[in-house]
C-alpha atoms as a PDB file:
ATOM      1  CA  UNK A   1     -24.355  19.513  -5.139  1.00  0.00           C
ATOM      2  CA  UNK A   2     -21.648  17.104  -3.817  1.00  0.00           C
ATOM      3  CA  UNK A   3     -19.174  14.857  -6.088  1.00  0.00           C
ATOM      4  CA  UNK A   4     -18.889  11.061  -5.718  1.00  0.00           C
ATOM      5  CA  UNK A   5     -17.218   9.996  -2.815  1.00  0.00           C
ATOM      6  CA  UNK A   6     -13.586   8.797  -2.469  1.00  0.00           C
ATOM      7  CA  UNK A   7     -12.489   5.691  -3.082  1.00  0.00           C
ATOM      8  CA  UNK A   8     -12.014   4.042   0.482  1.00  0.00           C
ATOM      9  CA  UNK A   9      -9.560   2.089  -1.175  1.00  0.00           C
ATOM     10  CA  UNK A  10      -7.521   4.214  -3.289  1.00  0.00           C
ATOM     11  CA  UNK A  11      -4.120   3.879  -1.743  1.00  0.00           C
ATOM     12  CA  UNK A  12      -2.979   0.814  -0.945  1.00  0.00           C
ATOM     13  CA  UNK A  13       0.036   0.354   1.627  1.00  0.00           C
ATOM     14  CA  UNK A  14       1.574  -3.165   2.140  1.00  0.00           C
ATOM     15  CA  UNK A  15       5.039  -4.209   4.580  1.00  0.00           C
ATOM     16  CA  UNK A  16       6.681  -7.350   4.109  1.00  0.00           C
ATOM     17  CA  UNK A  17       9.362  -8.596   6.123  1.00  0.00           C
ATOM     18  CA  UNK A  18      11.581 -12.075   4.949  1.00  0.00           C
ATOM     19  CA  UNK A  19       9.216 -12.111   1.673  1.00  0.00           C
ATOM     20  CA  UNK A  20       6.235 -12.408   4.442  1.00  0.00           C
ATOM     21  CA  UNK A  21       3.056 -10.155   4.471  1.00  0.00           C
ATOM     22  CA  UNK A  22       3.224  -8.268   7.744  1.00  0.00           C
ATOM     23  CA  UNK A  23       0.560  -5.900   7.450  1.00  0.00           C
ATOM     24  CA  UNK A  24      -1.752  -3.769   4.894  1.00  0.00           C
ATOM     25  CA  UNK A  25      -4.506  -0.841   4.867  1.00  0.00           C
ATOM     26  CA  UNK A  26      -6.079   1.164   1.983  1.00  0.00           C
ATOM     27  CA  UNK A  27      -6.940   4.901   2.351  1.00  0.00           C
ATOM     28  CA  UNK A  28      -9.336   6.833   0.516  1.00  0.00           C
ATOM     29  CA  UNK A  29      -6.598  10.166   0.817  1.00  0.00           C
ATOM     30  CA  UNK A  30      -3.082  10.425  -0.425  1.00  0.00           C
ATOM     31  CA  UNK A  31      -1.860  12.269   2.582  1.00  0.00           C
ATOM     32  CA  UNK A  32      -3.063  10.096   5.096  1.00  0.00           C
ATOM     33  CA  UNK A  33      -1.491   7.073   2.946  1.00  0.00           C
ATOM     34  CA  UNK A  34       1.586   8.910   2.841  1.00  0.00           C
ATOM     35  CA  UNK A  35       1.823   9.996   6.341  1.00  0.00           C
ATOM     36  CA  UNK A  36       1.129   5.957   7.081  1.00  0.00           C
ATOM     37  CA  UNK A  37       3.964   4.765   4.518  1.00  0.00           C
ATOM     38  CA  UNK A  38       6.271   7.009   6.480  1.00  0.00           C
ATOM     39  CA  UNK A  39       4.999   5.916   9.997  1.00  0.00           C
ATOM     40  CA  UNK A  40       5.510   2.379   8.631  1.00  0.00           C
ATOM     41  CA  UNK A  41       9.007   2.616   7.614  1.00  0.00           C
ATOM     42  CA  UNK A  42       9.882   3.708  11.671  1.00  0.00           C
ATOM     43  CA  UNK A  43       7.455   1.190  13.054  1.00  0.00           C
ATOM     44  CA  UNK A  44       8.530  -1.698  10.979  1.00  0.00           C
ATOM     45  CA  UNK A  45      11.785  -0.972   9.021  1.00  0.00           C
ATOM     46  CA  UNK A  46      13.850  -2.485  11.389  1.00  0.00           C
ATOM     47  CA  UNK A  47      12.259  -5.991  10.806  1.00  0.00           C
ATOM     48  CA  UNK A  48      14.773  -8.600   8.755  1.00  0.00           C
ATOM     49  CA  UNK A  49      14.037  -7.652   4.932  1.00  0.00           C
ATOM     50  CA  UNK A  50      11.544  -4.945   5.837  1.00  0.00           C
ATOM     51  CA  UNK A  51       9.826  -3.462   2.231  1.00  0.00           C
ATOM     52  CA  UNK A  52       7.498  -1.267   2.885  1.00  0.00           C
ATOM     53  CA  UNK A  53       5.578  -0.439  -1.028  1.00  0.00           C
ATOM     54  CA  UNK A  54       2.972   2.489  -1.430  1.00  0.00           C
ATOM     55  CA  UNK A  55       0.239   1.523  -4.685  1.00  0.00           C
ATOM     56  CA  UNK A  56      -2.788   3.696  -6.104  1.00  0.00           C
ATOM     57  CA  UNK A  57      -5.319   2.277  -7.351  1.00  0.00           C
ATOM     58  CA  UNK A  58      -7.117   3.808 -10.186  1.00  0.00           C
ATOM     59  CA  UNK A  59      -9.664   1.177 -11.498  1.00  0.00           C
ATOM     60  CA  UNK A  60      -8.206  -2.376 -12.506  1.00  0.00           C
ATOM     61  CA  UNK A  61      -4.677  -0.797 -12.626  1.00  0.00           C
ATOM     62  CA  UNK A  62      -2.150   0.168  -9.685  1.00  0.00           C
ATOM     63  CA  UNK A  63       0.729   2.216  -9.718  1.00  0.00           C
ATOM     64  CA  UNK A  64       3.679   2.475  -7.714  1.00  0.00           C
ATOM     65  CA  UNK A  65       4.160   5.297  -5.762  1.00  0.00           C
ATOM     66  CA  UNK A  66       6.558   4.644  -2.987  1.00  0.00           C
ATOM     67  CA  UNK A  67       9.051   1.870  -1.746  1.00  0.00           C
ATOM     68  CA  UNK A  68      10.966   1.867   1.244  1.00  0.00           C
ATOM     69  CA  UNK A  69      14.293   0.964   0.940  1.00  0.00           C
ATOM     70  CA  UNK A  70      14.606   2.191  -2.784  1.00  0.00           C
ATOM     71  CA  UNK A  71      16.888  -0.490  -3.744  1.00  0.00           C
ATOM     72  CA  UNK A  72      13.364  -2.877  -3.359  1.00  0.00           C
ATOM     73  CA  UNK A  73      14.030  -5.318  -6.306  1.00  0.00           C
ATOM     74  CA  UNK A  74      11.057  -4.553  -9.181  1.00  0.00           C
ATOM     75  CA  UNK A  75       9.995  -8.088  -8.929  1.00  0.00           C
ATOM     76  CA  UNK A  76       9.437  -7.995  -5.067  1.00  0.00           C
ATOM     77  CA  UNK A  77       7.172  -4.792  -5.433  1.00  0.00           C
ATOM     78  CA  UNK A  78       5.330  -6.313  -8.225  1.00  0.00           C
ATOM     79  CA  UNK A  79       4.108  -8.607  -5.849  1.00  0.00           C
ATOM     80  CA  UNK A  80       3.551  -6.271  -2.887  1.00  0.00           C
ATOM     81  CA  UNK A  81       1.423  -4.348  -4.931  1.00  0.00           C
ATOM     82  CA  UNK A  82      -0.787  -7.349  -7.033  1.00  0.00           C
ATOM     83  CA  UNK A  83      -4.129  -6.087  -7.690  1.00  0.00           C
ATOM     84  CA  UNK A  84      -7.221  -7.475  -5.024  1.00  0.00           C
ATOM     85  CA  UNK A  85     -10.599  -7.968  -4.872  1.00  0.00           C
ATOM     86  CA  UNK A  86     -11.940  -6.348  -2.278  1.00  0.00           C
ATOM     87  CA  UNK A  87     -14.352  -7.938   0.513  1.00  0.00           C
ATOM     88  CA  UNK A  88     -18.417  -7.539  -0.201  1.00  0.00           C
ATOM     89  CA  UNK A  89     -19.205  -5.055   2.064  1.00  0.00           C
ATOM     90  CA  UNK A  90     -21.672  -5.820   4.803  1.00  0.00           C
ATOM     91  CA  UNK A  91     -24.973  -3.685   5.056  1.00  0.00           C
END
């Protein structure tokens, strides 16, 4: 007998840069979505006002787990992290 599957989108990663969206991607693992969060600091954290925030997503609600740099004003990683709807899947 096997459990329910992950959540594909359990963990969701966002980076900013200048207040911008730069780029995003969900993971069903928190390993992989921390492994990516720090990846994402080196890759990106060098843009002008990089923020790099790490959510989970349990349900309607998200949670912060991670922001790169710490000092990452609340309101800014409030709206990182806003809740989504995701996409209809395809067949």
């Amino acid at each position: 007998m096997t459990g329910p599957a992950p959540d594909p989108q359990r963990f969701h990663l966002t980076v900013s840069a200048t207040g911008r969206p730069v780029m995003h991607g969900w993971w069903s693992r928190e390993s992989t979505a921390r492994d990516k969060f720090r990846d994402w600091i080196g890759a990106y954290g060098r843009m002008p006002a990089a923020h790099v925030c790490l959510v989970e997503r349990i349900g309607a609600e998200e949670r912060l787990m991670e922001s790169w740099p710490e000092d990452t004003p609340p309101a800014h990683r409030a709206e990182t992290s806003r809740t989504t709807t995701p996409s209809p899947k395809g067949p």
